[in-house]
C-alpha atoms as a PDB file:
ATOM      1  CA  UNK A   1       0.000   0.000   0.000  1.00  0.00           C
ATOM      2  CA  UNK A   2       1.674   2.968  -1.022  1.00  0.00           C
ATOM      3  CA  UNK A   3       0.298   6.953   0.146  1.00  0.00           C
ATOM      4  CA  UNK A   4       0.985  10.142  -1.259  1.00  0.00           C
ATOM      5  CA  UNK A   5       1.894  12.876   0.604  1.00  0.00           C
ATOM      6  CA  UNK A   6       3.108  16.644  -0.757  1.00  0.00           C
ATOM      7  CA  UNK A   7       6.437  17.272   1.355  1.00  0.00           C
ATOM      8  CA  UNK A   8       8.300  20.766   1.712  1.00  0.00           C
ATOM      9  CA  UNK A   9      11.640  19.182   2.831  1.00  0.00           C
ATOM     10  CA  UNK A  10      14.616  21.182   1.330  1.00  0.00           C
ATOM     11  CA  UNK A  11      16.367  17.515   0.121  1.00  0.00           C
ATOM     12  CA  UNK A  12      18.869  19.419  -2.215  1.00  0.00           C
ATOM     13  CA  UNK A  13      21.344  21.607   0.143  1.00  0.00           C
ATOM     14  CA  UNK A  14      20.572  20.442   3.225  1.00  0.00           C
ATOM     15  CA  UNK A  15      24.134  20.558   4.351  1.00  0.00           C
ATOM     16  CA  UNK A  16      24.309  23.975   3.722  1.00  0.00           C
ATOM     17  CA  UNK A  17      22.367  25.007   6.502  1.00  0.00           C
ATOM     18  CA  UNK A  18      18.796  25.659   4.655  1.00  0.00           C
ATOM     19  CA  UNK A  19      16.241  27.493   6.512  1.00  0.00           C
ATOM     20  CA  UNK A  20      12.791  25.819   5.833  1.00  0.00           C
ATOM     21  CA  UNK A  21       9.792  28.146   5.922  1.00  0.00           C
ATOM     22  CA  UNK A  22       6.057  26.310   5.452  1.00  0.00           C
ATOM     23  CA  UNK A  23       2.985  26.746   7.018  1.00  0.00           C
ATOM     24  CA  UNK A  24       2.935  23.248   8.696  1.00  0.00           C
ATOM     25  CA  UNK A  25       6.985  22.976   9.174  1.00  0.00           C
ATOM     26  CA  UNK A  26       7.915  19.680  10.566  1.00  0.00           C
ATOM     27  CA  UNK A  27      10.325  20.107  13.780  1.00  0.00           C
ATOM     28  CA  UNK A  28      14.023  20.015  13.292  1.00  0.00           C
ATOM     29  CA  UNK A  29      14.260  16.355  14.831  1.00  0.00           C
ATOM     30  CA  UNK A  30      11.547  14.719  12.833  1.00  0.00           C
ATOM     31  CA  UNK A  31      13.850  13.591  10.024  1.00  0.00           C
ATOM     32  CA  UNK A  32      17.261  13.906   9.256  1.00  0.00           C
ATOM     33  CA  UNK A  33      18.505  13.471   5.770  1.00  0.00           C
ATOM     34  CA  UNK A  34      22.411  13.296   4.450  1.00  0.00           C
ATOM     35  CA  UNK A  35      23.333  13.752   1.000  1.00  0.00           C
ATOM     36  CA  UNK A  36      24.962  10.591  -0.563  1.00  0.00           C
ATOM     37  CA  UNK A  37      25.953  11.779  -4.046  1.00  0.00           C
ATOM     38  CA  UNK A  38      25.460  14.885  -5.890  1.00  0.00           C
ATOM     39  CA  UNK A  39      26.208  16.079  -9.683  1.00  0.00           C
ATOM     40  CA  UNK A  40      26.745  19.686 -10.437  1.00  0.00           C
ATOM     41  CA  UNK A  41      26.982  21.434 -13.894  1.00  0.00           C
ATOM     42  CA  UNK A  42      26.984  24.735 -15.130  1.00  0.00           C
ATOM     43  CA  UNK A  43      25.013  25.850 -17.552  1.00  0.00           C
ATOM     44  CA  UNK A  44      27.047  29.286 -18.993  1.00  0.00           C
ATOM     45  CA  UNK A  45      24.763  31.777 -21.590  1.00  0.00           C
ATOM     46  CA  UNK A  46      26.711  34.463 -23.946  1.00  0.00           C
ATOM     47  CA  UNK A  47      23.242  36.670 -22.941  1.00  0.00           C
ATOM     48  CA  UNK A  48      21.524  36.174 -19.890  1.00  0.00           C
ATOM     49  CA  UNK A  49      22.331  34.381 -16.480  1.00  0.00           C
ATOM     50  CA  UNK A  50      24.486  31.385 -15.904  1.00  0.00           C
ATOM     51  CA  UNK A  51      23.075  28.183 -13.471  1.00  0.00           C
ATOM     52  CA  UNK A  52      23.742  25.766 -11.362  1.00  0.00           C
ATOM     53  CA  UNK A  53      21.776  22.853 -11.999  1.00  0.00           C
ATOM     54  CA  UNK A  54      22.792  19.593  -9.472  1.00  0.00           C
ATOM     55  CA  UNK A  55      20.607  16.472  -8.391  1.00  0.00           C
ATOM     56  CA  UNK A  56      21.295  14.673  -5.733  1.00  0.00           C
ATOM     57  CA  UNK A  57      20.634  11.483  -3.415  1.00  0.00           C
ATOM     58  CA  UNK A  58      20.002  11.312  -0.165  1.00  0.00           C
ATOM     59  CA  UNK A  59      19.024   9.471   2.464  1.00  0.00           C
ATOM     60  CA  UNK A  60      18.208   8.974   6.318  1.00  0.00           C
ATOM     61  CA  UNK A  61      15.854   8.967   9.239  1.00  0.00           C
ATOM     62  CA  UNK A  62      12.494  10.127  10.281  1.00  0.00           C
ATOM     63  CA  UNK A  63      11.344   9.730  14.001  1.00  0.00           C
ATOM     64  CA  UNK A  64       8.443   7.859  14.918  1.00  0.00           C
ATOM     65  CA  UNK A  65       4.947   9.555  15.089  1.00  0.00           C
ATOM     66  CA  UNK A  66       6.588  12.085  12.885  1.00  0.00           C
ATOM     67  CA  UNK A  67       4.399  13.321   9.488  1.00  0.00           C
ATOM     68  CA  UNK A  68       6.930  10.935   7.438  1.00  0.00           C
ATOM     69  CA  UNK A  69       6.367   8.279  10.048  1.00  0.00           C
ATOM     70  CA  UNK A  70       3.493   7.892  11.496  1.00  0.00           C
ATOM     71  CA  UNK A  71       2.728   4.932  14.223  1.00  0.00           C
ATOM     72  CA  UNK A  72      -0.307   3.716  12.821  1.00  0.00           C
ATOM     73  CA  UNK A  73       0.610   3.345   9.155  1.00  0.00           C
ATOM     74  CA  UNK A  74       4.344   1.726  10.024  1.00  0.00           C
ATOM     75  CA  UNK A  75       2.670  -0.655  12.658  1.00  0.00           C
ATOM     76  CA  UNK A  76       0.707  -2.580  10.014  1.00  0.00           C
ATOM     77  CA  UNK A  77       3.874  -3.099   7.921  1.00  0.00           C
ATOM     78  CA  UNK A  78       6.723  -3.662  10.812  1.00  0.00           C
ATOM     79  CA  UNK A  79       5.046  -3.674  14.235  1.00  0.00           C
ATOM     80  CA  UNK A  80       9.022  -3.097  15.834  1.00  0.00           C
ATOM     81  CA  UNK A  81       9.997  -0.583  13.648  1.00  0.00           C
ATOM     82  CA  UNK A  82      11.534   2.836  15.373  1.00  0.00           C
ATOM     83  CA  UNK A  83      11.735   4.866  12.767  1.00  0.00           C
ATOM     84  CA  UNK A  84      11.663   5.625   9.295  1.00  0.00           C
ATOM     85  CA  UNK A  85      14.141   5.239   6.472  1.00  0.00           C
ATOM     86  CA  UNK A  86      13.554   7.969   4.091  1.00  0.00           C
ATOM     87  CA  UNK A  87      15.300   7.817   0.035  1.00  0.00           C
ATOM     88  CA  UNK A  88      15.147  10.956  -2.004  1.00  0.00           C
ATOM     89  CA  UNK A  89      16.209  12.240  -5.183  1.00  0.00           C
ATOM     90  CA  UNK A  90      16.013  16.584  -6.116  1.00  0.00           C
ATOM     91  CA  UNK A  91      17.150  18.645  -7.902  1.00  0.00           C
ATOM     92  CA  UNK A  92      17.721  22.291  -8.113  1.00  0.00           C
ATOM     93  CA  UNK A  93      18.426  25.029 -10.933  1.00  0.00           C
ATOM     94  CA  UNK A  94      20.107  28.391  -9.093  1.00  0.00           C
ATOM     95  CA  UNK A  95      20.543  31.644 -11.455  1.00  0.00           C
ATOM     96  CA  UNK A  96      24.273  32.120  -9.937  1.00  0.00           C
ATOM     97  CA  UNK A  97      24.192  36.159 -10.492  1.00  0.00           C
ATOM     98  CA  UNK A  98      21.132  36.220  -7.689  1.00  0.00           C
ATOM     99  CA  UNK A  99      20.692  33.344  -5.971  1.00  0.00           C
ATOM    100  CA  UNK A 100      17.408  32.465  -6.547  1.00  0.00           C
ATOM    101  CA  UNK A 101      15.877  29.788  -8.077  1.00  0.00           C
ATOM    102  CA  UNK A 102      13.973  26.464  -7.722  1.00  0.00           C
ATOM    103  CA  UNK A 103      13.966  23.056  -6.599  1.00  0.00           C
ATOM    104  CA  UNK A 104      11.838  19.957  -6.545  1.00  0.00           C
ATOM    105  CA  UNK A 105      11.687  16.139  -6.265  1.00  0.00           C
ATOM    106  CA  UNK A 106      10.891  13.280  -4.824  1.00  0.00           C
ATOM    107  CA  UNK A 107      10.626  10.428  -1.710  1.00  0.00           C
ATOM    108  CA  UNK A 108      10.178   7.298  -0.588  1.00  0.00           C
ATOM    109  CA  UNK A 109       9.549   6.383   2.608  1.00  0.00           C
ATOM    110  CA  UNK A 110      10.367   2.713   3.660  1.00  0.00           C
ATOM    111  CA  UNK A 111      10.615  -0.255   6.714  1.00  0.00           C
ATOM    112  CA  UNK A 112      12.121  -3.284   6.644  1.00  0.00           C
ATOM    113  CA  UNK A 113      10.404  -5.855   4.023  1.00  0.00           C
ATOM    114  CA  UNK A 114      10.511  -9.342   3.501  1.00  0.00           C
ATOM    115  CA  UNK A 115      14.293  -9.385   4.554  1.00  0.00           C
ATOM    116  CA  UNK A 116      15.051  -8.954   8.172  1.00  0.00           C
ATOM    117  CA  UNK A 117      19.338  -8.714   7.063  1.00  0.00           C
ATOM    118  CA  UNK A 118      18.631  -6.391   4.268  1.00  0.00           C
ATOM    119  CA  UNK A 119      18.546  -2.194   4.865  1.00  0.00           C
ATOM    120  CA  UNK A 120      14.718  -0.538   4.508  1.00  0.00           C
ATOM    121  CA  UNK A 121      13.100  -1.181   1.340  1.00  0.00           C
ATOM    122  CA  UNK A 122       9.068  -1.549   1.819  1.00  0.00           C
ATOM    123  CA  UNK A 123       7.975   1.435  -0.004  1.00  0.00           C
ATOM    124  CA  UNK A 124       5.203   2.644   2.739  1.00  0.00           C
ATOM    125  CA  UNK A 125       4.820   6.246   1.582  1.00  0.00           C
ATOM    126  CA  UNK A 126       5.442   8.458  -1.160  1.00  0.00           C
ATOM    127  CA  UNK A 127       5.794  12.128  -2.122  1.00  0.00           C
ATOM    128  CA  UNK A 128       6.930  15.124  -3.919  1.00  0.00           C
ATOM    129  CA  UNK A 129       8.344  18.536  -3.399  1.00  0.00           C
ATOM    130  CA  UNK A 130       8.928  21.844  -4.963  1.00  0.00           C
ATOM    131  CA  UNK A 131       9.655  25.072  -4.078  1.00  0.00           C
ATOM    132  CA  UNK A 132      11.881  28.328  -4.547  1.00  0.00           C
ATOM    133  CA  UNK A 133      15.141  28.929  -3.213  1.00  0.00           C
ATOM    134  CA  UNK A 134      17.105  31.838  -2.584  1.00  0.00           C
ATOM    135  CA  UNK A 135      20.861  31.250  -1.866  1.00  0.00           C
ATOM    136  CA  UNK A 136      22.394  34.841  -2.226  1.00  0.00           C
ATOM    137  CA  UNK A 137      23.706  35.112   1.011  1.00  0.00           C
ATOM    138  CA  UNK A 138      25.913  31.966  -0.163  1.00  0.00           C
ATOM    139  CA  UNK A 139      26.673  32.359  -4.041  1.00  0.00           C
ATOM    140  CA  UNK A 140      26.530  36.180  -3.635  1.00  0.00           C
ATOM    141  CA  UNK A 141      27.898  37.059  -0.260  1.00  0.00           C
ATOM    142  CA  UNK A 142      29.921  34.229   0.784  1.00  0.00           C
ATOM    143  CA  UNK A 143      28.127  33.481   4.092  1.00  0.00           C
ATOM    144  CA  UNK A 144      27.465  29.630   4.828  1.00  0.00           C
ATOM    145  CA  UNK A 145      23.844  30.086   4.192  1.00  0.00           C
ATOM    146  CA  UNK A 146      20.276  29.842   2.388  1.00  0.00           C
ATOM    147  CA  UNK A 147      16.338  29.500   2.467  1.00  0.00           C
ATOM    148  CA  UNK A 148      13.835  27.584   0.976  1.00  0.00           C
ATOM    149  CA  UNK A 149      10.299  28.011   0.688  1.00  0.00           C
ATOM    150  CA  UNK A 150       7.763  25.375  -0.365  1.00  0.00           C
ATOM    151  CA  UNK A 151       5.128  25.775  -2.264  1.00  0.00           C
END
């Protein structure tokens, strides 16, 4: 049984210290995500602006009861579980000259399956994201940070 679910979570930079504004924000500790690969080009007009597009991987944890988690939906697939993997893939396209831009993708969320030795791969939940970005205070001004908001 798979649900869908429309998720704000800033997968693309979230090691750069993203600020996440939304009008139902999950709390800091309700999942935690690390980026497992990324891929970068540039993408360099004669006229006009020059982006950044990347995509990356990543992966990690969402606590119990948590929106990506909750009890009663995990509990009918793996009755110990104690939290939630979570896989994504995003991506992101950044006008380097201002900042700003967009980014979007997607998630699974999954439990242990049919293989208690294997990692989390039950596909309980789904979603998407999107949103706009705005990263001047990195690309621009050199400080280590950004913000996201979803839409």
């Amino acid at each position: 049984m798979k649900r869908s679910a429309l998720v704000f979570i800033a997968l693309v930079l979230v090691r750069c210290g993203v600020v996440v504004h939304s009008p139902r924000s999950a709390a800091a500790a309700d999942v935690t995500l690390y980026e497992v690969t990324e891929n970068m080009r540039m993408l360099l007009r004669h006229h006009g602006p020059t982006f950044r597009i990347a995509s990356s991987a990543l992966t990690g944890w969402a606590a119990l009861g948590s929106p990506l988690c909750p009890v009663t939906l995990v509990a009918s697939y793996n009755p110990g579980a104690s939290a939630c993997a979570v896989n994504a893939t995003g991506s992101d396209r950044i006008d380097v000259s201002t900042g700003q831009g967009d980014f979007g993708g997607t998630l699974n969320v999954v439990v242990a399956g049919d293989n208690p030795v294997d990692g989390p791969e039950l596909i309980v939940m789904t979603g998407s994201f999107q949103g706009k970005m705005d990263f001047a205070p990195a690309l621009v001004n050199g400080l280590p940070y950004g913000t996201v908001v979803a839409r």
